[in-house]
N, C-alpha and C. Protein backbone atom coordinates (compact mmCIF):
# COMPACT_ATOMS: atom_id res chain seq x y z
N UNK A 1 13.43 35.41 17.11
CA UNK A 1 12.22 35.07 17.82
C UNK A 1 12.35 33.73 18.52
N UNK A 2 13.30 32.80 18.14
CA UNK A 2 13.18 31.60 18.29
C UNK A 2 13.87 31.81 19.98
N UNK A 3 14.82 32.43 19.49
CA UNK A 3 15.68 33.01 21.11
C UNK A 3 14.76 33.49 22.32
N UNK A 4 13.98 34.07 21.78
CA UNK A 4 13.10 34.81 22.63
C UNK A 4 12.29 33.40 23.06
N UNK A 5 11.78 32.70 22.39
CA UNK A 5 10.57 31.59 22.35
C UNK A 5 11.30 30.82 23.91
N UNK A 6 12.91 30.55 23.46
CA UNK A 6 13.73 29.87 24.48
C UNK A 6 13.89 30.18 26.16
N UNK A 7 13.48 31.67 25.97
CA UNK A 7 14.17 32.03 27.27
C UNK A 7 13.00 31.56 28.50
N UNK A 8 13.84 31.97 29.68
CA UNK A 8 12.61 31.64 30.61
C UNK A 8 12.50 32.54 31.75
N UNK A 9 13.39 33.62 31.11
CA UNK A 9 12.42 34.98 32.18
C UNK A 9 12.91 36.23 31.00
N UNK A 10 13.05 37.36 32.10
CA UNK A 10 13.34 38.32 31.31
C UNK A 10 14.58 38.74 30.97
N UNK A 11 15.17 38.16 32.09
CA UNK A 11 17.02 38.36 31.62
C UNK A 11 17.19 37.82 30.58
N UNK A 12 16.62 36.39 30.28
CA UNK A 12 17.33 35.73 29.52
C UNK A 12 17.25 36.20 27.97
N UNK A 13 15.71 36.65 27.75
CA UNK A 13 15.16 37.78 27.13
C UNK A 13 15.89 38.78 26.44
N UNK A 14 16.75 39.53 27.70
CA UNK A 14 17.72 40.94 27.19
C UNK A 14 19.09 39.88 26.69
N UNK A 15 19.63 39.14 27.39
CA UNK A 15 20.57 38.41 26.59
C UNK A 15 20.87 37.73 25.07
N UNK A 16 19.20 37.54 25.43
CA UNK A 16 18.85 37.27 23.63
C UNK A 16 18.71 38.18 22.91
N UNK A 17 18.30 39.02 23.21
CA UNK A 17 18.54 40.60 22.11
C UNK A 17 20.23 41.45 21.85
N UNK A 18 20.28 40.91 23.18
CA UNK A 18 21.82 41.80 23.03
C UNK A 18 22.23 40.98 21.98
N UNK A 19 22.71 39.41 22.44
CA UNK A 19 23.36 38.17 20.93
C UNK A 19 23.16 39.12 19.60
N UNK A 20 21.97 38.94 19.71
CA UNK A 20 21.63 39.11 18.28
C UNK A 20 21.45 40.78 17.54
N UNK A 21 21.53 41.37 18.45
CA UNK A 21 21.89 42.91 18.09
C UNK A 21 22.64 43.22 16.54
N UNK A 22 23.51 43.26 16.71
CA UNK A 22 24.22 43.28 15.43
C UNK A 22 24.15 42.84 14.41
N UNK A 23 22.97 42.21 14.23
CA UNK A 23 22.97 41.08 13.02
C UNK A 23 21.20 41.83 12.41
N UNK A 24 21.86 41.89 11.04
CA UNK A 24 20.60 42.49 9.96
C UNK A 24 19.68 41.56 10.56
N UNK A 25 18.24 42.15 10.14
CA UNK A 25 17.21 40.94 10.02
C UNK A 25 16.69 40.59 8.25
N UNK A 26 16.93 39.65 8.30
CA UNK A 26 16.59 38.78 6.54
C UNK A 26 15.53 39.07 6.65
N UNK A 27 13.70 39.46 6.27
CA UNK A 27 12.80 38.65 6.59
C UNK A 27 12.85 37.92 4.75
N UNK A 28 11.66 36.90 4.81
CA UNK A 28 11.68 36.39 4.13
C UNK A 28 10.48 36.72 3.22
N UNK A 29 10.99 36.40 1.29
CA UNK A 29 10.63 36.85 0.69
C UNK A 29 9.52 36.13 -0.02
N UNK A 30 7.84 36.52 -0.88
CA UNK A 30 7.48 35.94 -1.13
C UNK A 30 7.91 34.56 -1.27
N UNK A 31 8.90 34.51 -2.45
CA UNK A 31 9.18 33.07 -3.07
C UNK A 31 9.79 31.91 -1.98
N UNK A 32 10.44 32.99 -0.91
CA UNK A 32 10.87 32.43 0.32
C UNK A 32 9.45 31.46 1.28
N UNK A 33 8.59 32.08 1.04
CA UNK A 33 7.44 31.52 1.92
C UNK A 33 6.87 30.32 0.84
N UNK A 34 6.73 30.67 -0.18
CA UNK A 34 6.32 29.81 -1.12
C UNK A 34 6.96 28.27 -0.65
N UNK A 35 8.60 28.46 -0.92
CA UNK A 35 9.70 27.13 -0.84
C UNK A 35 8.85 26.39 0.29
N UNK A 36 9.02 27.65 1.54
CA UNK A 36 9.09 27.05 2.79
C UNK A 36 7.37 26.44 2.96
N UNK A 37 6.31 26.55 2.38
CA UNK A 37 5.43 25.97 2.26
C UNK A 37 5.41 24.31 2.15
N UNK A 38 6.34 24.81 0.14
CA UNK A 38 6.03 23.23 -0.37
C UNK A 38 7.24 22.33 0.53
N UNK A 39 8.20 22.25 1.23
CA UNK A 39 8.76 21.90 1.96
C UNK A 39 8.27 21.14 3.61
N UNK A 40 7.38 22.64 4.06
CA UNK A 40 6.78 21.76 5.02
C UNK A 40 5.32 20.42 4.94
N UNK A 41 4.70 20.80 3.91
CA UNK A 41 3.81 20.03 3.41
C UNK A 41 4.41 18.47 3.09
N UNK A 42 5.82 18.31 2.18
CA UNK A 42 6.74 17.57 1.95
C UNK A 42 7.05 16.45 3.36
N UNK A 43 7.75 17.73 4.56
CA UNK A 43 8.99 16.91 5.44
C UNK A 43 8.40 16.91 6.47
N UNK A 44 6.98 17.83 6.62
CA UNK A 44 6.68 17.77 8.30
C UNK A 44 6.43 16.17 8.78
N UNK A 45 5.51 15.80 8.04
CA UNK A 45 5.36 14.31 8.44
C UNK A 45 6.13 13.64 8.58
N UNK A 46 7.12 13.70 7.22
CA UNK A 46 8.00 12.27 7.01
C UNK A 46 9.25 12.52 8.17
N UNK A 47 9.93 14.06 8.28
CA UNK A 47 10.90 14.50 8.73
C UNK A 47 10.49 14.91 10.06
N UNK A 48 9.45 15.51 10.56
CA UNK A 48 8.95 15.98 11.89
C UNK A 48 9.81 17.53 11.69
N UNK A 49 9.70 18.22 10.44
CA UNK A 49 10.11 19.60 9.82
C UNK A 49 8.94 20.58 10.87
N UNK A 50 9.31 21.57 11.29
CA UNK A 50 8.37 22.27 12.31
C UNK A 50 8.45 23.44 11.13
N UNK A 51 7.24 24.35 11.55
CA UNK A 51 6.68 25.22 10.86
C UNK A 51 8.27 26.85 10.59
N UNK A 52 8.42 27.03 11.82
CA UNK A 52 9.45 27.92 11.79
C UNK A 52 10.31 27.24 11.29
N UNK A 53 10.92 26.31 11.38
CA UNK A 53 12.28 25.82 10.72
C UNK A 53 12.54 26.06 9.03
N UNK A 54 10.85 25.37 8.50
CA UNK A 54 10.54 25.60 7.22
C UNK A 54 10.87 26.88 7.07
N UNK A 55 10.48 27.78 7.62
CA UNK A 55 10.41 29.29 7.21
C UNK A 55 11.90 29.68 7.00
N UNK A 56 12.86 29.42 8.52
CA UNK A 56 14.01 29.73 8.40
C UNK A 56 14.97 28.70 7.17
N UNK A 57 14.69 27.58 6.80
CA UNK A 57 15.46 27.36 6.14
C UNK A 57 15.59 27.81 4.48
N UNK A 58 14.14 28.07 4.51
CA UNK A 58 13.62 28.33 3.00
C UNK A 58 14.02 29.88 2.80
N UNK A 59 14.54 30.80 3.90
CA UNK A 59 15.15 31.92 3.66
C UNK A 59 16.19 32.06 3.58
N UNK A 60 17.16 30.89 4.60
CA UNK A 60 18.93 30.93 4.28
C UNK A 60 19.18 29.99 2.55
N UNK A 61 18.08 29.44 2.23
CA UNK A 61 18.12 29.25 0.61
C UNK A 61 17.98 30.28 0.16
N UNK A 62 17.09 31.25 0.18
CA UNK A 62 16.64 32.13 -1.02
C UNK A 62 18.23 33.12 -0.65
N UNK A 63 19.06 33.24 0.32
CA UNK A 63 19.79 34.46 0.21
C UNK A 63 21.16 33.60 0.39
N UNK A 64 21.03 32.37 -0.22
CA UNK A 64 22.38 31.62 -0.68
C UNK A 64 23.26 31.65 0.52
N UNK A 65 22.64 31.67 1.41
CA UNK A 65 23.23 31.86 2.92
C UNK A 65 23.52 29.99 4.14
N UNK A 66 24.78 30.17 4.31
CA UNK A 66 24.92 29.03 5.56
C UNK A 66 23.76 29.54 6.62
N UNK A 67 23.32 28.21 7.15
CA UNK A 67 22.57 28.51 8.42
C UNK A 67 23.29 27.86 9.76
N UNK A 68 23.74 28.43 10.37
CA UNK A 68 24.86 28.44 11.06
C UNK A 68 23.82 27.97 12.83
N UNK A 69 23.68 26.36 13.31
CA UNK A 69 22.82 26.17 14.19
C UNK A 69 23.61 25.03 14.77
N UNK A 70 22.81 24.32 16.44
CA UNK A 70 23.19 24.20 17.07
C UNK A 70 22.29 22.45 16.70
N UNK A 71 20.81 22.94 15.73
CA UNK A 71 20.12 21.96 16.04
C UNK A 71 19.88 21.77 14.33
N UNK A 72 21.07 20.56 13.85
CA UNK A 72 21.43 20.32 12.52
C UNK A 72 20.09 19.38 12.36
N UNK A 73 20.02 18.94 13.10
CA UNK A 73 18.93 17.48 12.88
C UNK A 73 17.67 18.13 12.16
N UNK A 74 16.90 19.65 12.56
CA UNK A 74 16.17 20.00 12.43
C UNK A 74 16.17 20.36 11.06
N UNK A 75 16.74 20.21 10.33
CA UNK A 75 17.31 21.01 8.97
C UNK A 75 18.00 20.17 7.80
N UNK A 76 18.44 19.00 8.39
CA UNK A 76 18.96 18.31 7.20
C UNK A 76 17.93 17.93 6.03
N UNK A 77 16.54 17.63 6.28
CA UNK A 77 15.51 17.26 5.32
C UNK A 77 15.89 17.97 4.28
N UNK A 78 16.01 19.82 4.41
CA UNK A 78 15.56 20.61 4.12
C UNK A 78 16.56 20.80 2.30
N UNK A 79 16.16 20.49 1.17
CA UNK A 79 16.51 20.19 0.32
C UNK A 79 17.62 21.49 0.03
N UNK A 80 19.24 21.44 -0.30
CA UNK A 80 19.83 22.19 -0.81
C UNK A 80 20.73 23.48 0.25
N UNK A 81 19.77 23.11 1.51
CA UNK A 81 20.15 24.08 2.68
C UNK A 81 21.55 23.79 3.13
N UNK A 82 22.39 24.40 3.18
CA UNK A 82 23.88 24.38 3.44
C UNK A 82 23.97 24.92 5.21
N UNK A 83 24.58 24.13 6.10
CA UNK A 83 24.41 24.09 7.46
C UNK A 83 25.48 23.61 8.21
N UNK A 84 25.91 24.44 9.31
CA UNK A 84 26.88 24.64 9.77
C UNK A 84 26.79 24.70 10.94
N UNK A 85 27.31 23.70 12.02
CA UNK A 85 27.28 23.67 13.46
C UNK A 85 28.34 25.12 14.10
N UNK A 86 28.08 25.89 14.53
CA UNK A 86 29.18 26.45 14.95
C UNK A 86 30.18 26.40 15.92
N UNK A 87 29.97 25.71 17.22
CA UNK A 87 30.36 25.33 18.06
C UNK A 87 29.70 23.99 18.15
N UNK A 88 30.61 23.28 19.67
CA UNK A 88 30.09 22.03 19.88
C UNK A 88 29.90 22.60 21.07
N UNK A 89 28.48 21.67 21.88
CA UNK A 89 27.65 22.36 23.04
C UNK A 89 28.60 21.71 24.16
């Protein structure tokens, strides 16, 4: 969704679906929303933690998963989250 949030027409749109085609969707699980709650309550202020980020990070915790991003800054607060630049831009 975040891809989608990015684009700025409709191509960019189908490009973002194609990327991500292949890839399961996690959603996230009660206890997942729970984390990502007490987290944003925690870092939004102190960290400037945005609401989706909370969500996504508090799910690549619950499924012991790297979060594999471009925008590390957004995520380091995020207690225990293991994070991985994949490329350099």
């Amino acid at each position: 969704m975040e891809l989608i949030q990015g684009a700025n027409d409709a191509k960019q749109v189908r490009e973002a679906l194609k990327l991500v085609a292949p890839f399961p969707i996690a959603w996230p699980t009660e206890i997942d929303c729970n984390r990502a709650l007490a987290h944003y309550k925690s870092l939004h202020l102190s960290h400037r933690l945005g609401l989706l980020d909370a969500i996504i990070g508090a799910s690549a915790n619950g499924l012991a998963a790297t979060l594999c991003t471009l925008n590390a800054k957004h995520y380091r607060a995020v207690p225990g989250l293991q994070i991985e630049q994949p490329y350099s831009k």
